[in-house]
Each structure stands twice: as C-alpha cells, then as structure tokens.
PDB file of N, CA and C in Angstrom:
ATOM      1  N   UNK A   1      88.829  94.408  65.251  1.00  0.00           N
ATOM      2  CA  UNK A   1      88.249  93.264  65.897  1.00  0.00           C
ATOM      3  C   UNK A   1      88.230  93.530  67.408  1.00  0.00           C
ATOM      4  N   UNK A   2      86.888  93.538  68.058  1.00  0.00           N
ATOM      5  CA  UNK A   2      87.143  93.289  69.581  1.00  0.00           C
ATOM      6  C   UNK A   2      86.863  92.333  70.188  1.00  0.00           C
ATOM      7  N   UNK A   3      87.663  92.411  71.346  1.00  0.00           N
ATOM      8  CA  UNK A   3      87.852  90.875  72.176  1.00  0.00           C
ATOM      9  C   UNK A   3      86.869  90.923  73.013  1.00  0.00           C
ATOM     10  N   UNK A   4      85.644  90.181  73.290  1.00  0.00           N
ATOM     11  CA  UNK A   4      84.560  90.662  74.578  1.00  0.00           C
ATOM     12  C   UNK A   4      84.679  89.106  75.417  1.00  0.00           C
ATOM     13  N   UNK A   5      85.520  88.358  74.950  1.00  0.00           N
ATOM     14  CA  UNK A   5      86.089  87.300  75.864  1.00  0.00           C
ATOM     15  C   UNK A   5      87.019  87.447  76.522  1.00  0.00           C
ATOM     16  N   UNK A   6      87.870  88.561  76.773  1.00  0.00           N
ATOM     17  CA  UNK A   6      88.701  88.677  77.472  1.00  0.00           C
ATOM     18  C   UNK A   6      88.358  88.304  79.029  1.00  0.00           C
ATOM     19  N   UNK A   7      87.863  88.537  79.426  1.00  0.00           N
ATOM     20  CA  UNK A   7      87.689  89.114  81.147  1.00  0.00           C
ATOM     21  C   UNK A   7      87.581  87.569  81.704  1.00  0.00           C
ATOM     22  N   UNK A   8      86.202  86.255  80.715  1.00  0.00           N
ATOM     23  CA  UNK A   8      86.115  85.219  81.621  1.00  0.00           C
ATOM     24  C   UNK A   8      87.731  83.847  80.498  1.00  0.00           C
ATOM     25  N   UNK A   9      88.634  85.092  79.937  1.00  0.00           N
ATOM     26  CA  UNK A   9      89.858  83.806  79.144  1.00  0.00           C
ATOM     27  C   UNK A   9      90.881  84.121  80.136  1.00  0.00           C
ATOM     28  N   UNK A  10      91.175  85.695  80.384  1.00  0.00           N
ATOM     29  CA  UNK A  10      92.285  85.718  81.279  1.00  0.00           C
ATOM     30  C   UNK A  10      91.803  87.001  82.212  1.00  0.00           C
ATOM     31  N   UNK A  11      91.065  86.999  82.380  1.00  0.00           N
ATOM     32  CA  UNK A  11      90.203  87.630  84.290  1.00  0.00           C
ATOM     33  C   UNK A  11      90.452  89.336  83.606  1.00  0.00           C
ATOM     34  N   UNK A  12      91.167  89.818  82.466  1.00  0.00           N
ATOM     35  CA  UNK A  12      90.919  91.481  81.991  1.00  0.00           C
ATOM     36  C   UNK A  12      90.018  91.519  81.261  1.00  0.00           C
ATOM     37  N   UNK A  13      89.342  92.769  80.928  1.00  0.00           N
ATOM     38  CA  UNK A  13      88.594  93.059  80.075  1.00  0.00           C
ATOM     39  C   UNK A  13      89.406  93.954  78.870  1.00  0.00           C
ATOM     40  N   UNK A  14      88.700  94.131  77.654  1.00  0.00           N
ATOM     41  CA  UNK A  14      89.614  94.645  76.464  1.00  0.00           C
ATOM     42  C   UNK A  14      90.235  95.861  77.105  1.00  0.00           C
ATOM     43  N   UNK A  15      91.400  96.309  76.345  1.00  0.00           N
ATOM     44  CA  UNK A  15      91.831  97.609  76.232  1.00  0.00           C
ATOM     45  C   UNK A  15      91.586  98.174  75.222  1.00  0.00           C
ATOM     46  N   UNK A  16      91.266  99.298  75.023  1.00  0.00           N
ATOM     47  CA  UNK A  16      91.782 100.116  73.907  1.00  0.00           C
ATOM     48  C   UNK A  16      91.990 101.176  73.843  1.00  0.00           C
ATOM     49  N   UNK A  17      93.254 100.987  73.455  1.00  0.00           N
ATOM     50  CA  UNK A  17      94.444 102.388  72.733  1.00  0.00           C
ATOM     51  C   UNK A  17      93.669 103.122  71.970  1.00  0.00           C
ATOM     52  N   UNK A  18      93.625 104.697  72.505  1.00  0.00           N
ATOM     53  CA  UNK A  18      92.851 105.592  71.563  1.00  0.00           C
ATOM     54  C   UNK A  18      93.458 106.518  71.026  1.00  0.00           C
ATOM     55  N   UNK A  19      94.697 106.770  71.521  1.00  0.00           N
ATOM     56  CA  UNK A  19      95.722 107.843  71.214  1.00  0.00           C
ATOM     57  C   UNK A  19      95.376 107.966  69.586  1.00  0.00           C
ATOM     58  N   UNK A  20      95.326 106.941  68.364  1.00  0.00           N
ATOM     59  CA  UNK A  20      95.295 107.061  67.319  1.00  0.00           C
ATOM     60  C   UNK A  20      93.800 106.632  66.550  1.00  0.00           C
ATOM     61  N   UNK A  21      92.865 106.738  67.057  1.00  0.00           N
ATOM     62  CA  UNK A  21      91.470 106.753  66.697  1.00  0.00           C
ATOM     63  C   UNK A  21      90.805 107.942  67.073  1.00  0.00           C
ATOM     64  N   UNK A  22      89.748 107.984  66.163  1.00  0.00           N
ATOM     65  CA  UNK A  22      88.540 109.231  66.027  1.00  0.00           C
ATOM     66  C   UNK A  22      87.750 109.138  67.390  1.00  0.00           C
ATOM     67  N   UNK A  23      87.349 110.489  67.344  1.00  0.00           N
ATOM     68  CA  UNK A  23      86.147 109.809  68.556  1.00  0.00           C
ATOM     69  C   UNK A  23      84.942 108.885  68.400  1.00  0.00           C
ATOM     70  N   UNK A  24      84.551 109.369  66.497  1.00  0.00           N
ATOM     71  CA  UNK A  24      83.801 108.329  65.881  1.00  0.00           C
ATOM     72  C   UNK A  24      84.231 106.905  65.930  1.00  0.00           C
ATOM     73  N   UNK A  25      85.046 106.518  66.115  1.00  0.00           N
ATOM     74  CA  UNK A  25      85.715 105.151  66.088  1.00  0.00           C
ATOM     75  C   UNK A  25      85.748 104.988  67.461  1.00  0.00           C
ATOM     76  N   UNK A  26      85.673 105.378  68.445  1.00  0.00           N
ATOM     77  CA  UNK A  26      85.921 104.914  70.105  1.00  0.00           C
ATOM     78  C   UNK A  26      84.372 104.818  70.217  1.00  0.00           C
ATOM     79  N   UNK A  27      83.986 105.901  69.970  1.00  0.00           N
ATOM     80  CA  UNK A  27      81.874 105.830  69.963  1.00  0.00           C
ATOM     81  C   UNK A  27      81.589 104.661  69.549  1.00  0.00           C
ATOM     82  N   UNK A  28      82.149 103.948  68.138  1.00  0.00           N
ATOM     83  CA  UNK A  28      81.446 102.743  67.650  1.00  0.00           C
ATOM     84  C   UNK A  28      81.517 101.907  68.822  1.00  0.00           C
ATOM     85  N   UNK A  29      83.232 101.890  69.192  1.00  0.00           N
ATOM     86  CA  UNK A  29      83.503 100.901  69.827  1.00  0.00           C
ATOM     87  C   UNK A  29      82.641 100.614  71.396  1.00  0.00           C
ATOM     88  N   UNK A  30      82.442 101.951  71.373  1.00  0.00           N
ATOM     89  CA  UNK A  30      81.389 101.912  73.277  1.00  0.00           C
ATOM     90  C   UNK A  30      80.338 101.098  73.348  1.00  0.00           C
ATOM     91  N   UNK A  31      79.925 101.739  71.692  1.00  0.00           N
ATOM     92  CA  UNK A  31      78.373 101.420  71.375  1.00  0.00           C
ATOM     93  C   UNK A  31      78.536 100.189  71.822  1.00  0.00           C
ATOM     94  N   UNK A  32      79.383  99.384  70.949  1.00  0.00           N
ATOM     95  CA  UNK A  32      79.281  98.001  71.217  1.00  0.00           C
ATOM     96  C   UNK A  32      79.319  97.405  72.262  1.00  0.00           C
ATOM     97  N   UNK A  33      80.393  97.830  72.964  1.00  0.00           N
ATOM     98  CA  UNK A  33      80.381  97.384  74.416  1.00  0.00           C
ATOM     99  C   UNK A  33      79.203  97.589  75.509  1.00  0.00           C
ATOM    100  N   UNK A  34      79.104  98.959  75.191  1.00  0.00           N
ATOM    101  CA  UNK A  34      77.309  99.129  75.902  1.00  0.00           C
ATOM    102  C   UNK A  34      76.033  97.671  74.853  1.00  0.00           C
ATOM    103  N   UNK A  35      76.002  98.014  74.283  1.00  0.00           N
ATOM    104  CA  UNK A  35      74.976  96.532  73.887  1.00  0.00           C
ATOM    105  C   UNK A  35      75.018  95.379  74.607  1.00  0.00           C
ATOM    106  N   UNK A  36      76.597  94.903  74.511  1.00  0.00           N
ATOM    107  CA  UNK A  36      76.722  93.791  75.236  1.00  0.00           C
ATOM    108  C   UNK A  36      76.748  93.908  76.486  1.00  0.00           C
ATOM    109  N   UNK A  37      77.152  95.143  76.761  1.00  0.00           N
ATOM    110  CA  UNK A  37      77.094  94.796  78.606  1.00  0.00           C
ATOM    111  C   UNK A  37      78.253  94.623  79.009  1.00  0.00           C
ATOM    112  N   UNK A  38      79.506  94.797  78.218  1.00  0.00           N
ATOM    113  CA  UNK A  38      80.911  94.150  78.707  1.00  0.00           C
ATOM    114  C   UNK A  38      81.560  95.801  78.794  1.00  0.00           C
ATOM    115  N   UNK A  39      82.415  95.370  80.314  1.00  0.00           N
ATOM    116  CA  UNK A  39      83.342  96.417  80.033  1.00  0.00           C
ATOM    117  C   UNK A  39      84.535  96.713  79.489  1.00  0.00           C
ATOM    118  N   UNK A  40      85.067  97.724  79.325  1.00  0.00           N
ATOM    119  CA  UNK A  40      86.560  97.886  78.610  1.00  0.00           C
ATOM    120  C   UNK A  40      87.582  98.675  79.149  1.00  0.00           C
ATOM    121  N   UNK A  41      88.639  98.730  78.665  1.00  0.00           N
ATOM    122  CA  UNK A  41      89.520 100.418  79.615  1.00  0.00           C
ATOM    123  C   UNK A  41      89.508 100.628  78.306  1.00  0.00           C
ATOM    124  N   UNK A  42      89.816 102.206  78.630  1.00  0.00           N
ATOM    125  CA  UNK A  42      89.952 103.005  77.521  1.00  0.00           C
ATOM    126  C   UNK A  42      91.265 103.611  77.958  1.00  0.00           C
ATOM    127  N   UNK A  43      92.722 103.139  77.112  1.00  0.00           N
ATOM    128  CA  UNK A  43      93.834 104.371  77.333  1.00  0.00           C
ATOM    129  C   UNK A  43      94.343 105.018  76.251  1.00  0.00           C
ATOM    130  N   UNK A  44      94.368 106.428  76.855  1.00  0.00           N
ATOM    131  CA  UNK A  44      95.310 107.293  76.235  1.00  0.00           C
ATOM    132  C   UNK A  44      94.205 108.290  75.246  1.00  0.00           C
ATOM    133  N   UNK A  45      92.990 107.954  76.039  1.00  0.00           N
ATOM    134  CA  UNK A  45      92.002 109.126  75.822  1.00  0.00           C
ATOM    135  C   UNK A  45      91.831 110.177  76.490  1.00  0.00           C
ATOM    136  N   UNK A  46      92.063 111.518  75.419  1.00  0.00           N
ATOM    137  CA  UNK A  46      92.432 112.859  75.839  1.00  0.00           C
ATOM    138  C   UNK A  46      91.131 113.150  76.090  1.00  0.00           C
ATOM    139  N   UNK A  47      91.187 114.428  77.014  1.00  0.00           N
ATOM    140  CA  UNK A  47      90.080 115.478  77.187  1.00  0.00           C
ATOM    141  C   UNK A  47      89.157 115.417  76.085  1.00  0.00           C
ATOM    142  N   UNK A  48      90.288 116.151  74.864  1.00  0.00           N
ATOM    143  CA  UNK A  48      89.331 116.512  73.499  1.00  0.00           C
ATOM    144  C   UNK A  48      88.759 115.456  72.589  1.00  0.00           C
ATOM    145  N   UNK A  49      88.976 113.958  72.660  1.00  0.00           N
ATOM    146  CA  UNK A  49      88.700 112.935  72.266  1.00  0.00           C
ATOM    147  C   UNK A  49      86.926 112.778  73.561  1.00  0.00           C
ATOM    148  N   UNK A  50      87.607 112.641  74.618  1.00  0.00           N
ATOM    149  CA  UNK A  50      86.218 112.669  75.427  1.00  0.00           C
ATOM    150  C   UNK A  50      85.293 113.695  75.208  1.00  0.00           C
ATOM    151  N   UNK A  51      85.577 114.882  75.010  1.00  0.00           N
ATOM    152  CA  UNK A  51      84.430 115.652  74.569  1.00  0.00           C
ATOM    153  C   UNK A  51      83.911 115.589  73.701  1.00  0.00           C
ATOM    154  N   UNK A  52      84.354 114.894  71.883  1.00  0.00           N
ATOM    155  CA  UNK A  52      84.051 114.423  71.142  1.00  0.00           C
ATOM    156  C   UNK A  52      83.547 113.474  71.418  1.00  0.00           C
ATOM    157  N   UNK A  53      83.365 112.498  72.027  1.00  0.00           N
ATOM    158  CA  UNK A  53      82.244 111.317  72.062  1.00  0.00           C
ATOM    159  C   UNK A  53      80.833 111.638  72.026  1.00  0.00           C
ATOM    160  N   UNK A  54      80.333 110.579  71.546  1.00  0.00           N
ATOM    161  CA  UNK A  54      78.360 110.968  71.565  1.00  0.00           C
ATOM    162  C   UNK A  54      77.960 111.409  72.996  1.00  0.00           C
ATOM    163  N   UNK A  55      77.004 111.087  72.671  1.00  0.00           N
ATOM    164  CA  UNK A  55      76.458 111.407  74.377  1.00  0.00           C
ATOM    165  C   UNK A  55      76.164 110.209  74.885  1.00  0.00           C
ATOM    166  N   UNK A  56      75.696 108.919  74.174  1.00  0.00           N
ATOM    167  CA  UNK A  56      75.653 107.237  74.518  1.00  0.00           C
ATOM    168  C   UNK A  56      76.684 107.248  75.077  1.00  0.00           C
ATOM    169  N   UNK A  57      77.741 106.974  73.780  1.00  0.00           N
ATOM    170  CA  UNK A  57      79.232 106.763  74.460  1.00  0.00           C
ATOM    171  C   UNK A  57      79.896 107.128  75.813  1.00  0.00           C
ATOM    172  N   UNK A  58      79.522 108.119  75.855  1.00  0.00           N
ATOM    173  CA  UNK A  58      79.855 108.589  77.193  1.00  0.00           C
ATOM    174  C   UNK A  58      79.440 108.228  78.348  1.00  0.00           C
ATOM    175  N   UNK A  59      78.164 107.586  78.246  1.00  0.00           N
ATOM    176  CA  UNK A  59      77.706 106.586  79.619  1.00  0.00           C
ATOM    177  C   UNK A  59      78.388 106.091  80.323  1.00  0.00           C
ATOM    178  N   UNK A  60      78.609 106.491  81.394  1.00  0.00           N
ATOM    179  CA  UNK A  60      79.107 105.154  82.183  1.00  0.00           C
ATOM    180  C   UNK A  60      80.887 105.502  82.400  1.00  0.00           C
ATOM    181  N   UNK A  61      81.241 106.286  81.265  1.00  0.00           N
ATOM    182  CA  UNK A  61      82.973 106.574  81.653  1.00  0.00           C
ATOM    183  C   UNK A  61      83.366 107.153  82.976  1.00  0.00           C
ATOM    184  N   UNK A  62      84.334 106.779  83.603  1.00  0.00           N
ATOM    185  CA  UNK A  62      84.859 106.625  84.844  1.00  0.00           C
ATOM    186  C   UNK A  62      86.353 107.460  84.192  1.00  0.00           C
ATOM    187  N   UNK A  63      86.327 108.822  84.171  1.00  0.00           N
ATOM    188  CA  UNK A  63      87.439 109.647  83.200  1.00  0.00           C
ATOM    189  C   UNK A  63      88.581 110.402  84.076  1.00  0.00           C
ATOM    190  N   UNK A  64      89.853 109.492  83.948  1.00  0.00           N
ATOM    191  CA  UNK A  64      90.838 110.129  84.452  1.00  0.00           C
ATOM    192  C   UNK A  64      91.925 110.799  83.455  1.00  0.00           C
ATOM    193  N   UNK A  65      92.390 112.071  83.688  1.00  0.00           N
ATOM    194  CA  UNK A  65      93.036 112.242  82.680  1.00  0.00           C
ATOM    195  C   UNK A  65      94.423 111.815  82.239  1.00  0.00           C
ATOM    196  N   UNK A  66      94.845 111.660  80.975  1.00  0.00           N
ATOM    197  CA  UNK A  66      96.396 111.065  80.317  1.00  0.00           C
ATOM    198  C   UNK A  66      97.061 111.615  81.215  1.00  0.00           C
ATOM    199  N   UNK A  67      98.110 110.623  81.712  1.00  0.00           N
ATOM    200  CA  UNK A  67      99.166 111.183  82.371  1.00  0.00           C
ATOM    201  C   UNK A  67     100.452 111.828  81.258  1.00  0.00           C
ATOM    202  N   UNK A  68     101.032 112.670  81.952  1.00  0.00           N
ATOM    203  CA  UNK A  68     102.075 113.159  81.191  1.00  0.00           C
ATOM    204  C   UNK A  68     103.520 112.532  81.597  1.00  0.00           C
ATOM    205  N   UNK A  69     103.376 112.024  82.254  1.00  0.00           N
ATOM    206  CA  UNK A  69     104.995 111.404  82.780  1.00  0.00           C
ATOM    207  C   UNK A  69     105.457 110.313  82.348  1.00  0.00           C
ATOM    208  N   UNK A  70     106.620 110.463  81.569  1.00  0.00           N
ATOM    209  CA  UNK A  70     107.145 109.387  80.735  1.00  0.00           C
ATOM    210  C   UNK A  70     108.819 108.880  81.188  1.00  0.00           C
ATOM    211  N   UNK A  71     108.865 108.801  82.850  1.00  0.00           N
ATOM    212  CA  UNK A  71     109.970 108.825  83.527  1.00  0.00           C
ATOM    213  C   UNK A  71     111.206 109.946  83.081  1.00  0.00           C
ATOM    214  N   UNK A  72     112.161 109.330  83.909  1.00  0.00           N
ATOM    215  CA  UNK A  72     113.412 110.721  83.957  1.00  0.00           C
ATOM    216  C   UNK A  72     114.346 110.650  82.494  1.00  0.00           C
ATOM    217  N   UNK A  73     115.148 111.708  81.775  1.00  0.00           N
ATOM    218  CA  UNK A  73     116.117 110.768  81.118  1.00  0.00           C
ATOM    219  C   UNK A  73     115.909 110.897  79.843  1.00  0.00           C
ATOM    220  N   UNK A  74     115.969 111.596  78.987  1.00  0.00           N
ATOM    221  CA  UNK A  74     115.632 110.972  77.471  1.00  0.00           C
ATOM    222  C   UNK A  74     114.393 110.389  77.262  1.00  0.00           C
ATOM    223  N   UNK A  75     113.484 111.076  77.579  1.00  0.00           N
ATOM    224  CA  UNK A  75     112.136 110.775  77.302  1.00  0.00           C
ATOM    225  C   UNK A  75     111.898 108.858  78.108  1.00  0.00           C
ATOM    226  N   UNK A  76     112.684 108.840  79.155  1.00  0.00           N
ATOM    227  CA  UNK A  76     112.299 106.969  79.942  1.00  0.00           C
ATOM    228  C   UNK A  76     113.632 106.506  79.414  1.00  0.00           C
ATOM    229  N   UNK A  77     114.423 106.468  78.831  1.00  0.00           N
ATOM    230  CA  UNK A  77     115.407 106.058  78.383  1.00  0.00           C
ATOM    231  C   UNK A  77     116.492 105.251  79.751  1.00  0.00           C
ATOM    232  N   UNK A  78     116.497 106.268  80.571  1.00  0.00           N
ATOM    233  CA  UNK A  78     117.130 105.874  81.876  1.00  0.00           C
ATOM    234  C   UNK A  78     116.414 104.353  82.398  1.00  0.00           C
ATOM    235  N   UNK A  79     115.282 104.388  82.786  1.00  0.00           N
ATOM    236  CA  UNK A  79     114.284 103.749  83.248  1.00  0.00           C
ATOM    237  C   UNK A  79     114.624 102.667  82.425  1.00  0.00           C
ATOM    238  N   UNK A  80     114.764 102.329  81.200  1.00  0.00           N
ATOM    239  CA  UNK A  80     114.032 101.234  80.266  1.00  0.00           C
ATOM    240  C   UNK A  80     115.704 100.307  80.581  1.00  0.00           C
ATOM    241  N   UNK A  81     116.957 101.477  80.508  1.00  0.00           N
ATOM    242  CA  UNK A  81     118.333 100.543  80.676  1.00  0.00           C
ATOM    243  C   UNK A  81     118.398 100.019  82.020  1.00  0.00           C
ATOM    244  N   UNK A  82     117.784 100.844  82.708  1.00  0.00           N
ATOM    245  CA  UNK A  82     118.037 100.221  84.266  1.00  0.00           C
ATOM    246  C   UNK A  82     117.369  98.795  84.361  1.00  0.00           C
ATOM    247  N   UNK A  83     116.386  98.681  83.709  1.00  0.00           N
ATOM    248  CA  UNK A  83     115.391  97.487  83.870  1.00  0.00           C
ATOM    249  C   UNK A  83     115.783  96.448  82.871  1.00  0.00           C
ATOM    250  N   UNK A  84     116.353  96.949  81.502  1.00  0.00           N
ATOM    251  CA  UNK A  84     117.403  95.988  81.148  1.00  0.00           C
ATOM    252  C   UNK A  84     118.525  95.360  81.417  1.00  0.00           C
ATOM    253  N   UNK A  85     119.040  95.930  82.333  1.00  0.00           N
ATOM    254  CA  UNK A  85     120.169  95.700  83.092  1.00  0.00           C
ATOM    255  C   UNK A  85     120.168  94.989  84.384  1.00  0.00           C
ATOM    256  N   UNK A  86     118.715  95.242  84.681  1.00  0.00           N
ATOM    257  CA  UNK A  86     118.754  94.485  86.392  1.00  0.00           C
ATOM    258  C   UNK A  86     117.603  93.441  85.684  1.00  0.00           C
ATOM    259  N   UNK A  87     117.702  92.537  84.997  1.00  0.00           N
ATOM    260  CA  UNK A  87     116.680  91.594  84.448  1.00  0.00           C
ATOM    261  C   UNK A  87     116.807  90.367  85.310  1.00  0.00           C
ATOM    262  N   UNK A  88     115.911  89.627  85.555  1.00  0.00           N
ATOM    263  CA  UNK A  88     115.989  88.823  86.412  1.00  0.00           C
ATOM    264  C   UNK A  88     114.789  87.705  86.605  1.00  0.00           C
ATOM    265  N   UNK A  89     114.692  86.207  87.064  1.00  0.00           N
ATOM    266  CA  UNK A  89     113.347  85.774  86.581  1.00  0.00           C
ATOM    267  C   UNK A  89     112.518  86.198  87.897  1.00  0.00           C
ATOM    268  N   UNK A  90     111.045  86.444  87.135  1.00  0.00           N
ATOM    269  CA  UNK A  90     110.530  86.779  88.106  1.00  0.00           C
ATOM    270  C   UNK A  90     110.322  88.414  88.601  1.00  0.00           C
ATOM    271  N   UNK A  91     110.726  89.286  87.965  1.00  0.00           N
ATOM    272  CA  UNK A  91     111.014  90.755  88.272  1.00  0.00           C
ATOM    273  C   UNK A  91     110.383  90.777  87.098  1.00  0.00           C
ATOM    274  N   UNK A  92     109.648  92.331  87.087  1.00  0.00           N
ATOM    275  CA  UNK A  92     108.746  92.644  85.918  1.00  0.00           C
ATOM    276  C   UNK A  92     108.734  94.362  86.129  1.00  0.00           C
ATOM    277  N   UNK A  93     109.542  94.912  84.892  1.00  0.00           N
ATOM    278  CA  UNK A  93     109.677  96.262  85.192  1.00  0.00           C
ATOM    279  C   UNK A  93     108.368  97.118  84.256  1.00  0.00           C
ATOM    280  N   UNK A  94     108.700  98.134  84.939  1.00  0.00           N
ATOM    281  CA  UNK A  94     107.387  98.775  83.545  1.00  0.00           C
ATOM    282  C   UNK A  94     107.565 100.136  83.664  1.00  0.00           C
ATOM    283  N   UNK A  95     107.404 101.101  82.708  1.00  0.00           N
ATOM    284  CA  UNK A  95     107.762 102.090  82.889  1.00  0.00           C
ATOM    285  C   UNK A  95     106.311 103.027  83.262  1.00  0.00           C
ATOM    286  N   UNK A  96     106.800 104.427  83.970  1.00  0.00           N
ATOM    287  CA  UNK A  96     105.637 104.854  84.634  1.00  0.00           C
ATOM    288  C   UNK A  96     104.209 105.110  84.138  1.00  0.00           C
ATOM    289  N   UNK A  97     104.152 105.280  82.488  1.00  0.00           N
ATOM    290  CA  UNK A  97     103.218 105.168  82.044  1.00  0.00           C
ATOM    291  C   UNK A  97     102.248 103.709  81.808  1.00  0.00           C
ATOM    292  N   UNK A  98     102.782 102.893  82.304  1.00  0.00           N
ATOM    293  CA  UNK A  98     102.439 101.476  81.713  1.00  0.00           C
ATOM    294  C   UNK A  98     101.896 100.657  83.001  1.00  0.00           C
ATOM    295  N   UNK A  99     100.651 101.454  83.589  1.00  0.00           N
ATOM    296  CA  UNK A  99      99.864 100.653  84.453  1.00  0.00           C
ATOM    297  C   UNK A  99      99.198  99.733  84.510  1.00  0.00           C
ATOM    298  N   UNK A 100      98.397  99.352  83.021  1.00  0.00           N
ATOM    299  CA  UNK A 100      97.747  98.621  82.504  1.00  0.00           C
ATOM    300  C   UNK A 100      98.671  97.404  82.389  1.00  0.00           C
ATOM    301  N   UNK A 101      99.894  97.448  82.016  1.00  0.00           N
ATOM    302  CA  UNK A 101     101.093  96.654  81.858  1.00  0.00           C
ATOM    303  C   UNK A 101     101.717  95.535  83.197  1.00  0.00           C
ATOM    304  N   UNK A 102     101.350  96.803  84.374  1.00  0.00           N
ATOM    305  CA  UNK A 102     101.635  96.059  85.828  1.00  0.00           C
ATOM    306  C   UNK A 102     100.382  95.388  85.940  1.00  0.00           C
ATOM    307  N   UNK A 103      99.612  95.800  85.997  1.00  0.00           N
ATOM    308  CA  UNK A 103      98.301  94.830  86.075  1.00  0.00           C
ATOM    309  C   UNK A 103      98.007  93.785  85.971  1.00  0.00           C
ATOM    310  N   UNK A 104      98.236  93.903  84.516  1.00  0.00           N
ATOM    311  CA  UNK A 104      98.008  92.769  83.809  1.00  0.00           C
ATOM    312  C   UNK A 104      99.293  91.332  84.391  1.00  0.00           C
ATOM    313  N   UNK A 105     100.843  92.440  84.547  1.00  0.00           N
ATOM    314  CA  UNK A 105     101.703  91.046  85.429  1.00  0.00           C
ATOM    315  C   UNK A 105     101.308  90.882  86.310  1.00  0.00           C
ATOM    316  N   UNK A 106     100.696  91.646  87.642  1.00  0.00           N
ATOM    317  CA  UNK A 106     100.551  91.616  88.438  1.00  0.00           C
ATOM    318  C   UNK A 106      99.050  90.215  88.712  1.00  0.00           C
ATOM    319  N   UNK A 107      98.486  89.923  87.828  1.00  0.00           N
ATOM    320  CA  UNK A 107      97.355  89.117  87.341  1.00  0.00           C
ATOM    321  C   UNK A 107      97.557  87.670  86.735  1.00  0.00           C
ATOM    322  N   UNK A 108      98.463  87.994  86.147  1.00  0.00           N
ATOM    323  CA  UNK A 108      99.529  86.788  85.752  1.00  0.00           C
ATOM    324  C   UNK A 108     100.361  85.924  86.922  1.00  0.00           C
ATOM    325  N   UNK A 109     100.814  86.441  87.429  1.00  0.00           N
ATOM    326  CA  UNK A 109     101.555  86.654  89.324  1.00  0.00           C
ATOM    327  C   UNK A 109      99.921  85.652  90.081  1.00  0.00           C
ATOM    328  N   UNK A 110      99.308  86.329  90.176  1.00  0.00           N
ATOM    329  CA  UNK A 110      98.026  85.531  91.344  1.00  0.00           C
ATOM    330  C   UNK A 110      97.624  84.702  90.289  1.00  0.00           C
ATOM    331  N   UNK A 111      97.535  84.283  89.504  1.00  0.00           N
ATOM    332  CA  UNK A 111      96.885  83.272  88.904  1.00  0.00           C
ATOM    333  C   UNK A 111      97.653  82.079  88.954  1.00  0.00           C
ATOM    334  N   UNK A 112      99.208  82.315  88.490  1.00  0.00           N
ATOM    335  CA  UNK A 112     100.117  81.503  88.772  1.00  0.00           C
ATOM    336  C   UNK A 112     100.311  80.965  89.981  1.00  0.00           C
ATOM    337  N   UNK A 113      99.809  81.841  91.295  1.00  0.00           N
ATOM    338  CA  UNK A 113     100.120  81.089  92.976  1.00  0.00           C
ATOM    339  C   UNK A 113      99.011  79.667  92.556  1.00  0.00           C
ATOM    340  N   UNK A 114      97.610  79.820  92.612  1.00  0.00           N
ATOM    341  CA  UNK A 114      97.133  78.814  92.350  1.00  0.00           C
ATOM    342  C   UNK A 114      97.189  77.696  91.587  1.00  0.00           C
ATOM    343  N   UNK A 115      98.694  77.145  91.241  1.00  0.00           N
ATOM    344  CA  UNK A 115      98.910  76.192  90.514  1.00  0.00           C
ATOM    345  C   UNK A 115      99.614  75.621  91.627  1.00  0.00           C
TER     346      UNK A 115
END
C-alpha cells in the first residue's frame, strides 16, 4: 500500500525501504509515483538495485549512495545505551544511520512551536 497523502497529512512525503525489494518492485513503485506527480525518498537503495531500475524509473532520482556507518561499538550498540540512558523529555536520539528519523523529529519539533 502507498501513502501519496503523506506530504499535505504531516508535511513528509512516503518513504520507502528498499533494502528488501526487487528493482521490479521499486520500478512499480516509481511508476506510480511518476503518474501522480508525488514525490518519495527512497532508502537503502544500493548501486546495484539502481542500476536495475527501468529507465522511467530512474527519472528524476537525486542518487546518493547507502551509507555504511552504523556508529562505534558492537555494530551501534554503544550509541543506542548511551541514548537509553540519557533519556529525557524532549531529547530525541537517533543513530547515525537514521536521518530520515531526525527529520521527521525534527518536523514534529516546528510544527509543535506553532501551537
């Protein structure tokens, strides 16, 4: 199911996680989004997933590549106790892969001043 109400319900547009889809399955999904005209992020689409896309699909992508950094520690492990540990209201931790994650608080944060 995709969300193409996102952007005017809470000011983002969809995500989608590709790490575990085809490129045939991200293609459908472009397609669609190209029809409508709406945009999307695409994370955790590799090189070889992007080269697999159609040639439609590929319109328009703005392609940075997967980051590899998953903080210090036991694969983030450090990172995730520290931020469990310093919890607090109002503080919003995220680990280095999880930009989409700050964003999105960070969006939550300005929407909330205007109340």
């Amino acid at each position: 199911m995709l969300d193409f109400g996102g952007r005017a319900r809470i000011g983002l547009t969809e995500a989608v996680l590709c790490e575990r889809k085809s490129p045939d399955k991200i293609s459908d999904i472009l397609g669609e989004h190209l029809e409508r005209k709406v945009p999307c992020l695409l994370t955790r689409l590799s090189q070889e997933k992007l080269s697999a896309l159609s040639d439609r699909a590929r319109t328009g992508i703005d392609y940075d590549g997967t980051s590899v950094g998953y903080g210090v520690v036991r694969d983030g492990q450090l990172n995730l106790y520290s931020a469990l540990g310093s919890c607090a209201p109002g503080v919003v931790a995220v680990n280095i892969d999880n930009g989409y994650g700050a964003a999105c608080a960070v969006l939550h944060l300005l929407n909330g001043l205007g109340d």
